[in-house]
Protein backbone atom coordinates (compact mmCIF):
# COMPACT_ATOMS: atom_id res chain seq x y z
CA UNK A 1 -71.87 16.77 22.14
CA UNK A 2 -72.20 13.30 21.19
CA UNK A 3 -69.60 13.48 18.80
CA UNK A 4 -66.99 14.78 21.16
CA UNK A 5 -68.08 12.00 23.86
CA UNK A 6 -67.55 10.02 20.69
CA UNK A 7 -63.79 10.91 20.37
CA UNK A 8 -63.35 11.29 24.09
CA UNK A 9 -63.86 7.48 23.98
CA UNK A 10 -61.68 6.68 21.24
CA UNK A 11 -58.71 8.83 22.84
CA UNK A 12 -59.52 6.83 26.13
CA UNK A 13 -59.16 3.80 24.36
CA UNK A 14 -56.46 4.50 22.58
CA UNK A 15 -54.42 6.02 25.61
CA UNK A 16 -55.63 2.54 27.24
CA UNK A 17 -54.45 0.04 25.07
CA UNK A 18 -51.01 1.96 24.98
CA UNK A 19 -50.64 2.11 28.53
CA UNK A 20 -51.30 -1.57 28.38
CA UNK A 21 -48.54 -2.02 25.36
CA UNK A 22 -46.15 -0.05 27.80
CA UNK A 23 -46.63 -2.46 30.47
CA UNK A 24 -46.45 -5.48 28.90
CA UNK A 25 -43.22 -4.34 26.80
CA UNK A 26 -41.70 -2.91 30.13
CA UNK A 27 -42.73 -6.72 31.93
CA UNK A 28 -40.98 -8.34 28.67
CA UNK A 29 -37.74 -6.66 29.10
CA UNK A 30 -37.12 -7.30 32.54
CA UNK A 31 -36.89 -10.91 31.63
CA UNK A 32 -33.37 -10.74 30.21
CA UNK A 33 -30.41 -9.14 30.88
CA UNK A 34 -28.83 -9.79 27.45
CA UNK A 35 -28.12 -7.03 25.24
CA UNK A 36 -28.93 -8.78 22.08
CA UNK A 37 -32.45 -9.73 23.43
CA UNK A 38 -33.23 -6.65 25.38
CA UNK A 39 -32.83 -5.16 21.85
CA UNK A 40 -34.61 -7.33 19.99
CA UNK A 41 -37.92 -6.67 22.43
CA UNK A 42 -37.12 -2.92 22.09
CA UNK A 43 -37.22 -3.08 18.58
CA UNK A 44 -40.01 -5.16 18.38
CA UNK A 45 -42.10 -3.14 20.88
CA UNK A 46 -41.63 -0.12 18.53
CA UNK A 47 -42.68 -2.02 15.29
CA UNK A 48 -45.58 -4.74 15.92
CA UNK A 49 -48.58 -3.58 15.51
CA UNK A 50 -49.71 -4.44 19.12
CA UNK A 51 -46.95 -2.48 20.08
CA UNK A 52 -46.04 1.50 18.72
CA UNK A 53 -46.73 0.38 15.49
CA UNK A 54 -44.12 2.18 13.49
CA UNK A 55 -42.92 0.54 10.06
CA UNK A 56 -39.21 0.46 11.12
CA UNK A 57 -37.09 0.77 13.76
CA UNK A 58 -33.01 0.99 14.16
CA UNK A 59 -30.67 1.39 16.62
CA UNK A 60 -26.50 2.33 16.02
CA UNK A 61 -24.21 2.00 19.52
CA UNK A 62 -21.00 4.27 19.58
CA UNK A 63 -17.72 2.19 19.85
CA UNK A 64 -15.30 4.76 21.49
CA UNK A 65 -11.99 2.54 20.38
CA UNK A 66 -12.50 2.29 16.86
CA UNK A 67 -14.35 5.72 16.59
CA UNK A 68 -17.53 4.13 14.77
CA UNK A 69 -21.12 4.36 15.10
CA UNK A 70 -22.20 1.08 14.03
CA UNK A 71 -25.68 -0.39 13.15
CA UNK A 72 -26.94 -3.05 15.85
CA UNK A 73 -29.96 -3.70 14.35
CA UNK A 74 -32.85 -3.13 12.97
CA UNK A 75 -36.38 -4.20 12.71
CA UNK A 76 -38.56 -3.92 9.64
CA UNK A 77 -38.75 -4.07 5.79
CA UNK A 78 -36.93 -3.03 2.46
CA UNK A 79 -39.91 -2.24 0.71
CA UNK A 80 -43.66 -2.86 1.15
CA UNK A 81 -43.95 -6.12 -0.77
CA UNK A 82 -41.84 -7.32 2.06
CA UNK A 83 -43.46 -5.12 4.70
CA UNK A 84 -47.05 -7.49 3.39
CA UNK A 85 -45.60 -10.70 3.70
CA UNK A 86 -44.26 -10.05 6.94
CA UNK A 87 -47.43 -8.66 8.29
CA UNK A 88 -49.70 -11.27 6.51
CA UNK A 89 -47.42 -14.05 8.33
CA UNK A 90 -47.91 -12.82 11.36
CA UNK A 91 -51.34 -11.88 11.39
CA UNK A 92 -51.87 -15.73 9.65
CA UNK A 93 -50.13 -16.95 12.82
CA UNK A 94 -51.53 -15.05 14.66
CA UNK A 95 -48.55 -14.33 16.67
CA UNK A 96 -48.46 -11.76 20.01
CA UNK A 97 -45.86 -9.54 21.18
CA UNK A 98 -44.21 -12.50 23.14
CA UNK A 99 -44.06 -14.54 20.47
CA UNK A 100 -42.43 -12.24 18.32
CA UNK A 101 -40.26 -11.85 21.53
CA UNK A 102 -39.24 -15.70 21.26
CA UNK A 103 -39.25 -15.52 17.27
CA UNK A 104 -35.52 -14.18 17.96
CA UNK A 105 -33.98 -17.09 19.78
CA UNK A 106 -35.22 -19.09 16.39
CA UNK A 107 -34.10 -16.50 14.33
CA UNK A 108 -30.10 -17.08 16.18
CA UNK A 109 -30.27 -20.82 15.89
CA UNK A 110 -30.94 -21.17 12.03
CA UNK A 111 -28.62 -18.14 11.55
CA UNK A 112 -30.92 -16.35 9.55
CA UNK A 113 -31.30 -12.76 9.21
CA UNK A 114 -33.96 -10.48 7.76
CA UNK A 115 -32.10 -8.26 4.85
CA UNK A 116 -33.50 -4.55 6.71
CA UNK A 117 -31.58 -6.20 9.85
CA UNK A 118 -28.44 -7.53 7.84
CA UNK A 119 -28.48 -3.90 5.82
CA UNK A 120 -28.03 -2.09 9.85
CA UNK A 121 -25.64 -4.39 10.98
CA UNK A 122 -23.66 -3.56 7.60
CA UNK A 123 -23.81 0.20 8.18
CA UNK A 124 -21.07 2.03 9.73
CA UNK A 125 -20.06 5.69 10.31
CA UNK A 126 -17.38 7.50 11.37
CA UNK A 127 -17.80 9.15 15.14
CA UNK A 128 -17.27 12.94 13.74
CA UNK A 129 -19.36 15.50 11.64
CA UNK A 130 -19.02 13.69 8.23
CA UNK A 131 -22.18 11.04 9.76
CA UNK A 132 -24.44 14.40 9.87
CA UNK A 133 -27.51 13.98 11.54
CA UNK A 134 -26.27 10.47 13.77
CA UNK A 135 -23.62 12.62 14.96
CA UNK A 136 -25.00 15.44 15.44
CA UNK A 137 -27.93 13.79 17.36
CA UNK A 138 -25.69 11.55 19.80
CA UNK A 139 -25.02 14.79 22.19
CA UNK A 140 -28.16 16.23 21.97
CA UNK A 141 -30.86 14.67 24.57
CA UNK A 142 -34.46 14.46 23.61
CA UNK A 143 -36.33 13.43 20.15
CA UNK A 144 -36.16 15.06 17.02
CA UNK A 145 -39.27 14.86 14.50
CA UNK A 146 -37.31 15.21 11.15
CA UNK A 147 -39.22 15.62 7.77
CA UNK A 148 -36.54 15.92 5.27
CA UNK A 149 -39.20 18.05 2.95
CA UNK A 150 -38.71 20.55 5.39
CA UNK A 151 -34.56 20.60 5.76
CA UNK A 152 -33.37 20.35 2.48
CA UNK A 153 -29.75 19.97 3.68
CA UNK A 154 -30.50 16.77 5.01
CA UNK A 155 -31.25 15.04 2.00
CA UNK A 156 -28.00 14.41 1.02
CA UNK A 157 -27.03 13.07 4.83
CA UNK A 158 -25.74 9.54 4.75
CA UNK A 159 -28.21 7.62 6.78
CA UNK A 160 -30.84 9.45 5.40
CA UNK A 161 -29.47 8.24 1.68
CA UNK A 162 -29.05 4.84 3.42
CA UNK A 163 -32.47 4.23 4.56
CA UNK A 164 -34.29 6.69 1.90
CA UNK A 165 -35.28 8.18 4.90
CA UNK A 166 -38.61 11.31 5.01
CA UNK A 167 -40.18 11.92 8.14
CA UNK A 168 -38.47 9.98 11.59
CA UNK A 169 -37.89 10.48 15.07
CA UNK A 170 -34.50 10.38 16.21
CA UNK A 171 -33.39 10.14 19.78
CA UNK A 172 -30.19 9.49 21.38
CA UNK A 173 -29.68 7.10 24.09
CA UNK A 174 -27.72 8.43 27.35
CA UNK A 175 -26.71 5.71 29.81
CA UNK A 176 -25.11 7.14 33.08
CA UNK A 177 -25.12 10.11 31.56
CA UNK A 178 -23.34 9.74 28.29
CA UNK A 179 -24.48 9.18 24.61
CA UNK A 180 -24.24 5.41 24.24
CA UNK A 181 -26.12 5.21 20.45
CA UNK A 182 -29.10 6.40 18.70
CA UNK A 183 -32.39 5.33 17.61
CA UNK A 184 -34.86 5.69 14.32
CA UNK A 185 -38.05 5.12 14.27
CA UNK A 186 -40.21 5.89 10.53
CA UNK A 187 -43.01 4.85 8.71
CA UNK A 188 -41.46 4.13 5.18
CA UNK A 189 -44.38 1.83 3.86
CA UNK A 190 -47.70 3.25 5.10
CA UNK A 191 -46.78 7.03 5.09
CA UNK A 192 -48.58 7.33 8.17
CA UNK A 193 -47.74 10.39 9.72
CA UNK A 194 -46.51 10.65 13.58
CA UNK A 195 -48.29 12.32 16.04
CA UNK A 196 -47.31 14.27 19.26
CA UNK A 197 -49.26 11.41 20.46
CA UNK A 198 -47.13 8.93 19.34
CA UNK A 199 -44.05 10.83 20.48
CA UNK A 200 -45.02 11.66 23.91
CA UNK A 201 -45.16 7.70 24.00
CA UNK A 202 -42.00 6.81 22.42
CA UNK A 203 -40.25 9.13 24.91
CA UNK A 204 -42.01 7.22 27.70
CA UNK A 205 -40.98 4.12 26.60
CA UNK A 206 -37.33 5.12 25.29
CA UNK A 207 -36.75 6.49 29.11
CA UNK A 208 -38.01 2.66 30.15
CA UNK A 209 -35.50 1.39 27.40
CA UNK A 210 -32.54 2.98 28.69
CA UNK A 211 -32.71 1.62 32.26
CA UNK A 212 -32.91 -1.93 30.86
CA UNK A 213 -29.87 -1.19 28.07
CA UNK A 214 -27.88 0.23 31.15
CA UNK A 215 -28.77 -3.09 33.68
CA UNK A 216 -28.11 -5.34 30.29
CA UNK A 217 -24.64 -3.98 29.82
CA UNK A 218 -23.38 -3.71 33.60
CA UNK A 219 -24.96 -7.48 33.58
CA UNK A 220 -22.44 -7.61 29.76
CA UNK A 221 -19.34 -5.86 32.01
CA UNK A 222 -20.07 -8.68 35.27
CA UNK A 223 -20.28 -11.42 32.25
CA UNK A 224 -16.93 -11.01 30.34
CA UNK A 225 -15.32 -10.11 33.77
CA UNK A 226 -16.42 -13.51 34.96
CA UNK A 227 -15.28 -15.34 31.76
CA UNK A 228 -11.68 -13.63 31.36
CA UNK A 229 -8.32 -15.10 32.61
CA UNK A 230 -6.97 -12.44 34.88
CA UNK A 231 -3.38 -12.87 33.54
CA UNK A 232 -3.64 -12.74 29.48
CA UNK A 233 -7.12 -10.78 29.33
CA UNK A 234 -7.56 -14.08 26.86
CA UNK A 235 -11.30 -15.85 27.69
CA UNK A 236 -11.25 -18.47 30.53
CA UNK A 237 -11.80 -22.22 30.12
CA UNK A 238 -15.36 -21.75 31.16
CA UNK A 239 -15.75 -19.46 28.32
CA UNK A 240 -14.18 -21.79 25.96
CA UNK A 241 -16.73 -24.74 26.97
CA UNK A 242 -19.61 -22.49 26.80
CA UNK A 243 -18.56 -20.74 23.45
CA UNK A 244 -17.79 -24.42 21.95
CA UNK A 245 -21.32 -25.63 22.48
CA UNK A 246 -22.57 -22.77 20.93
CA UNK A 247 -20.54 -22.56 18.07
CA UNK A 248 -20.87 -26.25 16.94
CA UNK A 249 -25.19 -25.21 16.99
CA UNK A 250 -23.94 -22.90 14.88
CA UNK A 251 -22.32 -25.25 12.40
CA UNK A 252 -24.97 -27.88 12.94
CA UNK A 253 -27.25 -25.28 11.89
CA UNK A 254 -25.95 -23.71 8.80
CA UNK A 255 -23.93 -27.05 7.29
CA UNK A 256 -20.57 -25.13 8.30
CA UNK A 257 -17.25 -26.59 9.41
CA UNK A 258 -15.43 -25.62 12.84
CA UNK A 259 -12.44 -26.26 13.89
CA UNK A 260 -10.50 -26.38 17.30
CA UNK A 261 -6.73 -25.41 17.78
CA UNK A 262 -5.36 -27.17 21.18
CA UNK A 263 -1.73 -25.00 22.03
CA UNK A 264 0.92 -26.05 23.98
CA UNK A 265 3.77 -23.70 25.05
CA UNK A 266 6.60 -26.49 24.92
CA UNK A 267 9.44 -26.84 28.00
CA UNK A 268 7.64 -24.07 29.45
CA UNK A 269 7.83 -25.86 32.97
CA UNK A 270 11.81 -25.57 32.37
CA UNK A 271 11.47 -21.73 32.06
CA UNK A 272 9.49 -21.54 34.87
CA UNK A 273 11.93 -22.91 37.14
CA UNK A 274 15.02 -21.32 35.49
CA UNK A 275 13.45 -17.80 35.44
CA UNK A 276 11.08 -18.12 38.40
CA UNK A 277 6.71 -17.56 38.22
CA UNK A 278 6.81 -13.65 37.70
CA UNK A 279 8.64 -13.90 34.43
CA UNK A 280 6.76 -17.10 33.38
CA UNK A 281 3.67 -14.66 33.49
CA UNK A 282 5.20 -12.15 31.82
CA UNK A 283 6.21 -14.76 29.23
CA UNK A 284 2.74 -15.79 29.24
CA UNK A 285 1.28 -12.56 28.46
CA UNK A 286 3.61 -11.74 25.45
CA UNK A 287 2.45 -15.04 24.14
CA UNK A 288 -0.92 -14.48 23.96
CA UNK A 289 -0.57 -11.12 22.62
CA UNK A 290 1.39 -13.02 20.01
CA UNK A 291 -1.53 -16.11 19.39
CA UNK A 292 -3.86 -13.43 19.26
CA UNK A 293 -1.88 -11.10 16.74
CA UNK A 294 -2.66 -14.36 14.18
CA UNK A 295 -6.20 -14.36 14.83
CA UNK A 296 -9.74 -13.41 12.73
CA UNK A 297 -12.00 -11.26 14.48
CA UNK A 298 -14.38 -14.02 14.61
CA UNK A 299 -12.51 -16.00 16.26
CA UNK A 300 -12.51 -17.20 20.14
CA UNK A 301 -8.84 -17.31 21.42
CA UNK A 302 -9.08 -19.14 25.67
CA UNK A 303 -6.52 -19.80 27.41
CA UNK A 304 -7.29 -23.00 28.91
CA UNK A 305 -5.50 -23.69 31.41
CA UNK A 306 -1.60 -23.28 32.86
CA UNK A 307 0.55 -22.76 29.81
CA UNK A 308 -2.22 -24.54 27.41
CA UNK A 309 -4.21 -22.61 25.00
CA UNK A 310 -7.43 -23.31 22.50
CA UNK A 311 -8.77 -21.92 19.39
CA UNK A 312 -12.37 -22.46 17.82
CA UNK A 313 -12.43 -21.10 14.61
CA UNK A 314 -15.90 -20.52 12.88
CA UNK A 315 -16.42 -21.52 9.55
CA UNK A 316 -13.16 -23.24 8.88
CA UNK A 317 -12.17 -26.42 7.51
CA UNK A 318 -9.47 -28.82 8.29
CA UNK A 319 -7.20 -27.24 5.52
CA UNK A 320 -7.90 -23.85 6.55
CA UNK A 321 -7.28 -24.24 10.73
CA UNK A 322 -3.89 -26.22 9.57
CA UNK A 323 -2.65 -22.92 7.74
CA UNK A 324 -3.76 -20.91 10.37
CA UNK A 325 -1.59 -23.25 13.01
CA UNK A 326 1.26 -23.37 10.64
CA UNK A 327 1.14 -19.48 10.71
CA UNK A 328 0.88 -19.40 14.64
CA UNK A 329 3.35 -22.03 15.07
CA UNK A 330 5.99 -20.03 12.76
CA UNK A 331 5.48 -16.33 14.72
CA UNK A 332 5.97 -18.23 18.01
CA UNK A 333 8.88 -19.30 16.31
CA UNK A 334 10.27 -16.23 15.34
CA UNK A 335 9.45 -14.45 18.14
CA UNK A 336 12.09 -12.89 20.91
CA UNK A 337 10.56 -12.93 23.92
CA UNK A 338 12.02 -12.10 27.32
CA UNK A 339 15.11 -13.26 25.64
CA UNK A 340 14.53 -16.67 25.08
CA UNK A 341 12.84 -18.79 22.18
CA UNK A 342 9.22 -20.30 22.77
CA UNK A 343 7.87 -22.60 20.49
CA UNK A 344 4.27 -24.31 20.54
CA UNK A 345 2.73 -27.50 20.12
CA UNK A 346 -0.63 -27.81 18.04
CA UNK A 347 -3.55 -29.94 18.16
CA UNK A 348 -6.16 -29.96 15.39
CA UNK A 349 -9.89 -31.40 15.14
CA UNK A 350 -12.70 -30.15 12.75
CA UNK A 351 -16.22 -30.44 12.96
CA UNK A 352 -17.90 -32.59 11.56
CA UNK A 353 -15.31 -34.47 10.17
CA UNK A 354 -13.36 -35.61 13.45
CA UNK A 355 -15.92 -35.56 15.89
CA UNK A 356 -19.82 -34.11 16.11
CA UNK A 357 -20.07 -32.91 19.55
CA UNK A 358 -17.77 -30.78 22.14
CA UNK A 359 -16.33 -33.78 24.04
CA UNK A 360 -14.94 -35.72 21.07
CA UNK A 361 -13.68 -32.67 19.31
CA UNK A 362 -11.45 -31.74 22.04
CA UNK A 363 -10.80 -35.08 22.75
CA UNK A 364 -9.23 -35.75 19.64
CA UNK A 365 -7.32 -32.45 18.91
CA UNK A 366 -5.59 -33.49 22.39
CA UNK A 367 -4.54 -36.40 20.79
CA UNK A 368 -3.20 -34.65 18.21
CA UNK A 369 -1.61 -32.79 20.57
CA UNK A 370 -0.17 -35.27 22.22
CA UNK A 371 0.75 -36.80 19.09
CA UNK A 372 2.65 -33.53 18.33
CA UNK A 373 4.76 -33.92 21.44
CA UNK A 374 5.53 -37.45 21.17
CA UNK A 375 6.95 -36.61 17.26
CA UNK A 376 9.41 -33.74 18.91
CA UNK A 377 7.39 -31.02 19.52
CA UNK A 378 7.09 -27.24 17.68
CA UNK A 379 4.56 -28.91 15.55
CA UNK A 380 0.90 -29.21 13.94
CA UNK A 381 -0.61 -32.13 14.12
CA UNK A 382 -4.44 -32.74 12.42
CA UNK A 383 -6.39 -35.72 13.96
């Protein structure tokens, strides 16, 4: 008798301080509606120890255009000398779950990166059988306890060769009723094994998880709806000031170059009133499919206002934004467009050579602009 009262209590406990975990993690996400963050605390509720406790966690989202299941992220270690440091840091700083919360906006402005968290964001599978057990896991709802020992077949899947994967729980996530991505949850260092305990609790707190992925990306959707120009789909010139300030952190941060591109569609006013407003915007759109044909992926391509657009390119010196311009300049050129030749004007200041904050950078690739016009026009012109 007295040892079942015994384990009574402990289950009580237990059941306690994970009803507690559930609240606090639930309270924690409802203070953001960013993806990246509401993430991050899902991820972190399912690894910290005064969360679910599990070793790792990842989590892939489906991109529908390019066919892909990509890694997001992920939370945890490579191996257990890693998984010991980690732990002994955190138990030496005796952080809580909200500072492991706020650990992420520090982790974003040094531009550091865990390697278990680069090694997800690296990963990327095609959206068809040949990604086995994601794929086959997206359109089933519900979580799967996998122990590889048990499926043979499995051990030659490619995320569980990936992540040297044994025994996980996999679960898809369904937002408005489709499969939106997946997530893994294992214990790779301490072996522990999962019990229906600790399933019956992930479930509870995936279900919570989902609401606040689904309010984070209709808040995502309202975001870029606000920030695009209604005319070239380009960003707006609120994005551009926002993005700017953010992207020179960036560079402050990690001892990087930036550069700004300021473009100039030249006599456009005169084709305007030759041609008349609806096939100036139609002009306008085939230019910025055009400027953005030249582009990286990286980067952030505004149109800033009337026939003026601006480039901020990450990571790139004054050398490499003046090819870049060159190249832009030249396919403007080139191009046929509604019958009629366009060329473009170019602007060019780098960071931190030119100018160390947003103002003077776009100050001066104005006046390189400017400078641009004043020599002729259909030019590049560095500060």
């Amino acid at each position: 008798m007295e040892n079942e009262i015994k384990r009574l209590k402990i289950e009580l406990e237990k059941s306690r301080f994970q009803l507690y975990v559930f609240y606090e993690l639930t309270k924690a996400m409802r203070t953001t509606l960013r993806l990246e963050e509401i993430i991050y605390i899902i991820l972190t509720g399912l690894t910290a120890r005064q969360g679910l406790g599990f070793n790792r966690a990842v989590i892939f989202f489906i991109d529908e255009e390019a066919k892909k299941i990509n890694g997001f992220m992920g939370m945890g270690s490579m191996d257990s000398k890693e998984a010991d440091e980690i732990w002994q840091h955190i138990e030496d700083e005796e952080k809580d779950l909200y500072d492991l919360i706020v650990n992420y906006n520090r982790l974003k402005e040094d531009g550091t990166k865990p390697k278990f968290m680069k090694l997800i964001q690296s990963l990327s599978f095609p959206l068809n059988k040949k990604s086995g057990i994601l794929f086959e896991n997206l359109y089933q709802k519900g979580t799967k306890y996998i122990k590889i020992k048990k499926i043979t077949k499995l051990i030659g899947d490619p995320i569980v060769k990936k992540l040297e994967l044994e025994e996980f729980l996999i679960c898809s996530l369904w937002i408005n009723e489709k499969p939106t991505g997946i997530i893994i949850v294992d214990n790779n260092i301490t072996k522990k094994l999962i019990e229906d305990e600790d399933i019956k609790f992930f479930n509870m707190f995936i279900e919570q998880a989902s609401g606040a992925i689904k309010n984070s990306q209709n808040f995502e959707r309202t975001l870029t709806k606000m920030h695009t120009d209604s005319l070239t789909s380009l960003w707006n010139y609120g994005y551009f000031q926002y993005k700017l300030d953010e992207e020179i952190k960036k560079a402050q941060s990690l001892d990087s170059h930036l550069s700004v591109l300021m473009i100039d569609l030249d006599d456009f006013k005169k084709f305007n009133d030759t041609n008349g407003h609806l096939q100036g915007d139609d002009a306008l759109q085939r230019i910025s499919l055009a400027l953005r044909e030249n582009c990286r992926k990286i980067d952030i391509l505004c149109r800033y206002g009337g026939e003026e657009f601006a480039l901020i390119l990450p990571a790139n010196n004054k050398k490499e934004a003046g090819r870049l311009a060159e190249r832009i300049r030249k396919s403007i050129e080139q191009k046929n467009i509604l019958n009629n030749k366009f060329t473009v004007s170019i602007g060019l200041s780098t960071y931190p050579q030119d100018a160390q904050d947003k103002i003077n950078l776009i100050r001066k690739a104005d006046e390189a602009l400017y400078e641009a016009k004043r020599k002729g026009k259909n030019k590049v012109i560095p500060a």
